[in-house]
N, C-alpha and C. Protein backbone atom coordinates (compact mmCIF):
# COMPACT_ATOMS: atom_id res chain seq x y z
N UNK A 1 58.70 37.63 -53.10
CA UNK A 1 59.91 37.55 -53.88
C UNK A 1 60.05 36.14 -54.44
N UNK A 2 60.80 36.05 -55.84
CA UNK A 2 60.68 34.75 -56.59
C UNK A 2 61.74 33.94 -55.87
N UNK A 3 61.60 32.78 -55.34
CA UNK A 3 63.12 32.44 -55.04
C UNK A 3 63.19 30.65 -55.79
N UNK A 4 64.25 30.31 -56.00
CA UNK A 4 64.60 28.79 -56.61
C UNK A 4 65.56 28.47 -55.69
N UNK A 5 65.04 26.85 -55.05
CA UNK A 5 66.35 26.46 -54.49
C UNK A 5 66.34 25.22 -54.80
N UNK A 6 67.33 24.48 -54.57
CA UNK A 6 67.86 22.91 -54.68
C UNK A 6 67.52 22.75 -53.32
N UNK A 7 66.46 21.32 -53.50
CA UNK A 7 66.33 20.98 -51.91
C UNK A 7 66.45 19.20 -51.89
N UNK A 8 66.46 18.55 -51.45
CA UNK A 8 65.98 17.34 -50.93
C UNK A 8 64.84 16.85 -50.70
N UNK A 9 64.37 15.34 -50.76
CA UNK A 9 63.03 14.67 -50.79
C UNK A 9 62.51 15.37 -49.19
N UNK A 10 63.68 15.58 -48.11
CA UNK A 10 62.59 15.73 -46.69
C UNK A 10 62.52 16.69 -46.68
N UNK A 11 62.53 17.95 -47.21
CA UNK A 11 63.05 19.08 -47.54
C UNK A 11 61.78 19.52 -47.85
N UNK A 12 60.67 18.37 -48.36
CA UNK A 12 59.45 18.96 -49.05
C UNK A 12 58.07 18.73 -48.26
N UNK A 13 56.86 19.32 -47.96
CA UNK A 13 56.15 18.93 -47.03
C UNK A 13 55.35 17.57 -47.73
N UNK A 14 54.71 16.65 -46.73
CA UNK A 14 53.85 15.77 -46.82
C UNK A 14 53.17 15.53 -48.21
N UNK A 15 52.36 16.60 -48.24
CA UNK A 15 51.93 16.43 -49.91
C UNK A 15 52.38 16.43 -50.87
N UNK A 16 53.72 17.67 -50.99
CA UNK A 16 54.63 17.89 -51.83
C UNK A 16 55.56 16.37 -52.17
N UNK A 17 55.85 15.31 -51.06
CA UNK A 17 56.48 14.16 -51.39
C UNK A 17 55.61 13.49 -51.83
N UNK A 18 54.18 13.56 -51.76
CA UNK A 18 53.21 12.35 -52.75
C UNK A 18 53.37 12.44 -53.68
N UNK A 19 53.62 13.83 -54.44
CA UNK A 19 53.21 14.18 -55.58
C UNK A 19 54.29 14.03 -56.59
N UNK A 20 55.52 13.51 -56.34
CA UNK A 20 56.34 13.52 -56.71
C UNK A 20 56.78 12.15 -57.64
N UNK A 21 57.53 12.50 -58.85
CA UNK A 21 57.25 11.14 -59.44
C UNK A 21 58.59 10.08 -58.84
N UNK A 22 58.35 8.54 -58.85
CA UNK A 22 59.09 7.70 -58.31
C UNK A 22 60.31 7.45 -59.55
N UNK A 23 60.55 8.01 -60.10
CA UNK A 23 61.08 7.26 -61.64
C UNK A 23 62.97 7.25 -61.33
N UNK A 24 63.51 6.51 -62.71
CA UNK A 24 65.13 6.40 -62.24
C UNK A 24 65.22 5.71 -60.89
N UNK A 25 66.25 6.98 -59.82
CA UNK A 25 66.58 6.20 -59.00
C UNK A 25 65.55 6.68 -57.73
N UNK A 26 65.00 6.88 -58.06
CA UNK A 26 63.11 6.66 -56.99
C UNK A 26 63.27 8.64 -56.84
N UNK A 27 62.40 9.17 -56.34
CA UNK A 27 61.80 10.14 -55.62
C UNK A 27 62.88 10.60 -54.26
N UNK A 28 62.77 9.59 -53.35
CA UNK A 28 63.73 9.32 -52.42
C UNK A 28 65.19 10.05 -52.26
N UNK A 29 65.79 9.68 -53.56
CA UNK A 29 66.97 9.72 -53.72
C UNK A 29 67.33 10.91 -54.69
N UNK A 30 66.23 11.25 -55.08
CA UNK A 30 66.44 12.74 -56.35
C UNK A 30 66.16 13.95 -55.61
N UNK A 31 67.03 14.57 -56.62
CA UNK A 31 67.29 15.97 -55.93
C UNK A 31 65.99 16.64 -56.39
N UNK A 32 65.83 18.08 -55.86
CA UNK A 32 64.26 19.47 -56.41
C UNK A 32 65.10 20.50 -56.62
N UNK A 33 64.18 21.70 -57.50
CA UNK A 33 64.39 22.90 -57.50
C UNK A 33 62.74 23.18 -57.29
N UNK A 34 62.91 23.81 -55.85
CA UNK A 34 61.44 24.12 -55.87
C UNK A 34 61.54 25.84 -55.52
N UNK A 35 60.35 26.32 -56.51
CA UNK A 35 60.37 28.00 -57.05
C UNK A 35 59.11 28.19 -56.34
N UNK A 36 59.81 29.31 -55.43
CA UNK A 36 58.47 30.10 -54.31
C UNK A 36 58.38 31.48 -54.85
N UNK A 37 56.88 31.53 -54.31
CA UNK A 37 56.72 33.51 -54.82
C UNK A 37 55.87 34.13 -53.41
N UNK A 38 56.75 34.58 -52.51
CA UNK A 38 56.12 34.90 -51.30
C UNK A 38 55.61 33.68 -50.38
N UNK A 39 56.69 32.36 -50.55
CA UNK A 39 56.47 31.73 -49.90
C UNK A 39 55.22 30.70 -50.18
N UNK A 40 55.09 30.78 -51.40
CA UNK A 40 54.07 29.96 -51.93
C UNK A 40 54.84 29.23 -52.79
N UNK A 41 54.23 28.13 -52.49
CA UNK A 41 55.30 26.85 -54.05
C UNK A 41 54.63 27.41 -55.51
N UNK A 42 55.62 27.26 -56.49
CA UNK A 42 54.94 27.54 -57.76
C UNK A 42 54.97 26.61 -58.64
N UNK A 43 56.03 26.00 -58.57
CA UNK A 43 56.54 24.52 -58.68
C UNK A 43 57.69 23.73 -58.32
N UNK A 44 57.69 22.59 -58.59
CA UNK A 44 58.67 21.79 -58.21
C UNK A 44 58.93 20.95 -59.10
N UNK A 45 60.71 21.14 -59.73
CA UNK A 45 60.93 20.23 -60.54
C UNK A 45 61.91 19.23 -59.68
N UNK A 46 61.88 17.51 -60.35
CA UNK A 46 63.03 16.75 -60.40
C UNK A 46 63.38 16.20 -61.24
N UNK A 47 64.76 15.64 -60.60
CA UNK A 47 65.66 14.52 -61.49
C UNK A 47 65.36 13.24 -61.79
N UNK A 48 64.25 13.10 -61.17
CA UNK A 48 64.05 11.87 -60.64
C UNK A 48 63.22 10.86 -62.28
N UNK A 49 64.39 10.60 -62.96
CA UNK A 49 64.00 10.30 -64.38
C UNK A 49 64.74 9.02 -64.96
N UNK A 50 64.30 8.19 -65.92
CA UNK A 50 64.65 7.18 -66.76
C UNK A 50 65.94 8.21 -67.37
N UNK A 51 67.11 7.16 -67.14
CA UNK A 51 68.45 7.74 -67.61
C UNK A 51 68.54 7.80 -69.41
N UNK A 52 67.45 7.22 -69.85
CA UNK A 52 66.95 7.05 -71.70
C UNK A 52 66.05 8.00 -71.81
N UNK A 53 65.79 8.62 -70.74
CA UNK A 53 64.32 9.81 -71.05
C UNK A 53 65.09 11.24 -70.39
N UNK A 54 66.20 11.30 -70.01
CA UNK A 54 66.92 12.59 -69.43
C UNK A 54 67.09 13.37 -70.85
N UNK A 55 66.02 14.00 -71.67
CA UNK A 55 66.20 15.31 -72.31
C UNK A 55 65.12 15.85 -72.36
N UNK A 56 65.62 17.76 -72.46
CA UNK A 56 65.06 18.44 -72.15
C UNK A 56 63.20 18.07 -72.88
N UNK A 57 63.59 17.52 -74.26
CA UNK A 57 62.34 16.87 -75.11
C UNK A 57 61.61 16.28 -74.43
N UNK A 58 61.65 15.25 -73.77
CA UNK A 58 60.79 14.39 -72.62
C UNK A 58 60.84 15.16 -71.41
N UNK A 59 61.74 14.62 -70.37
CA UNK A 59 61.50 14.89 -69.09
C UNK A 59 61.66 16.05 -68.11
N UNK A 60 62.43 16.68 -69.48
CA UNK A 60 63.41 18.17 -68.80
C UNK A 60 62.63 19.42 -69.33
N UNK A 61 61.38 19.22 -69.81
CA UNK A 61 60.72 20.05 -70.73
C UNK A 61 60.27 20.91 -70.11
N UNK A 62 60.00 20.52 -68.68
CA UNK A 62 59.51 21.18 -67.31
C UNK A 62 60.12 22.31 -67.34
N UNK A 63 61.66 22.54 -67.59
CA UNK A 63 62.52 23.52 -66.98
C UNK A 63 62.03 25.08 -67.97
N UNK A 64 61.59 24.85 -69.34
CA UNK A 64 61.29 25.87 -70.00
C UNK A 64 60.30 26.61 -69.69
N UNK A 65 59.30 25.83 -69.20
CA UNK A 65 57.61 26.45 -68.56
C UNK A 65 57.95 27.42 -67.35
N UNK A 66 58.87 26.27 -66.54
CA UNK A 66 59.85 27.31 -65.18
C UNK A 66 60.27 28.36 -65.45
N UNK A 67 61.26 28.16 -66.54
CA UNK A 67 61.22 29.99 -66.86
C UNK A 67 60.42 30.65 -67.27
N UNK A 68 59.72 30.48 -67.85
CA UNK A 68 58.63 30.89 -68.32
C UNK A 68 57.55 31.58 -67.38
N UNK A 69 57.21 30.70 -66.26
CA UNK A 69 56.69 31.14 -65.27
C UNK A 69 57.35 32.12 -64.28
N UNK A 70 58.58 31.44 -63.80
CA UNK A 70 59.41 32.70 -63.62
C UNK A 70 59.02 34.36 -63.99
N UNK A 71 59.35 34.14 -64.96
CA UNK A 71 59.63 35.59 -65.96
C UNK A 71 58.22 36.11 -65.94
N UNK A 72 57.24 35.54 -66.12
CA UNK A 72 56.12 36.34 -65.97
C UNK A 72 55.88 36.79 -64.45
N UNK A 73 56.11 36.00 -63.66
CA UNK A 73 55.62 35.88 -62.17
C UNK A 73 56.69 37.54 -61.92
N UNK A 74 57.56 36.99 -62.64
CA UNK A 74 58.90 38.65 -62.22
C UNK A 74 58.29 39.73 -62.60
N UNK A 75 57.57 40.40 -63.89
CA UNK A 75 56.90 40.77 -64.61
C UNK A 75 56.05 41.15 -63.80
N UNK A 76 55.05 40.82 -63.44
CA UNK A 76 53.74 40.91 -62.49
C UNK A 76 54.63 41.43 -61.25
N UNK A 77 55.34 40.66 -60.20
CA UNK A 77 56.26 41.73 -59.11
C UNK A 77 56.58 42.93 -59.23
N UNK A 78 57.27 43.09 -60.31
CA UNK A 78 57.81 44.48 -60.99
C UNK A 78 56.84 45.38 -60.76
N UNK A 79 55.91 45.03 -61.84
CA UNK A 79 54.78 45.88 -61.94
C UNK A 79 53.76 46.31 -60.58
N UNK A 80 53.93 45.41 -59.70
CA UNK A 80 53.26 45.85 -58.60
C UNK A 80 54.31 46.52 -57.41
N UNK A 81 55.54 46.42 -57.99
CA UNK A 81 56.34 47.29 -57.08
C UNK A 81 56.10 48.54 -57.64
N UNK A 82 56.26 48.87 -58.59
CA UNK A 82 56.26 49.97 -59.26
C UNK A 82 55.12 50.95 -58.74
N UNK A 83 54.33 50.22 -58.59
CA UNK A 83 53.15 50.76 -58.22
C UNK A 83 52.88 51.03 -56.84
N UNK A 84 53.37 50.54 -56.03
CA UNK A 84 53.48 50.91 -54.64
C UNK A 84 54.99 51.89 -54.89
N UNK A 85 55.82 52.19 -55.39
CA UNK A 85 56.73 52.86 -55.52
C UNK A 85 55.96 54.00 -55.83
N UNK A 86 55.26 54.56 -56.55
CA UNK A 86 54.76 55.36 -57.26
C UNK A 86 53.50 56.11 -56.06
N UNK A 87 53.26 55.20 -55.05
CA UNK A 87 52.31 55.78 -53.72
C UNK A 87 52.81 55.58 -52.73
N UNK A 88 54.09 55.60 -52.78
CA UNK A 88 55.03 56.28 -51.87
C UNK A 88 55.13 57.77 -51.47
């Protein structure tokens, strides 16, 4: 199942905090929306941005691909429910 949540920097495992960019007011201190699909990360966005670079054009551009991914990832679920619905 797709899920999105708002989490926190400790919130994320070991690797997941390397990978994260330091920018604005650091990594540390910025909030996530990190999107699982069966418990698998799919991605992880933050805030964590130059207060002159906060639009969707630069730094927020992330959030469109998210849906994007989303919606297909939903798409593909569907379709494989359906299909176990159907061999029921």
């Amino acid at each position: 199942m797709l899920k999105a949540k708002i989490i926190y920097f400790e919130d994320l495992s070991k690797a997941e905090q390397e990978s994260q960019p330091d920018n604005g007011s650091g990594k540390y201190d910025a909030s996530y929306i990190k999107i699982t699909n069966a418990d698998k990360t799919v991605m992880i966005l933050s805030d964590a941005v130059e207060p002159e670079d906060a639009t969707f054009i630069r730094d927020f551009n992330c959030v469109v691909n998210a849906i994007n991914v989303a919606y297909k990832i939903g798409i593909r679920n569907g379709q494989k429910r359906g299909r176990n619905d159907k061999n029921e």
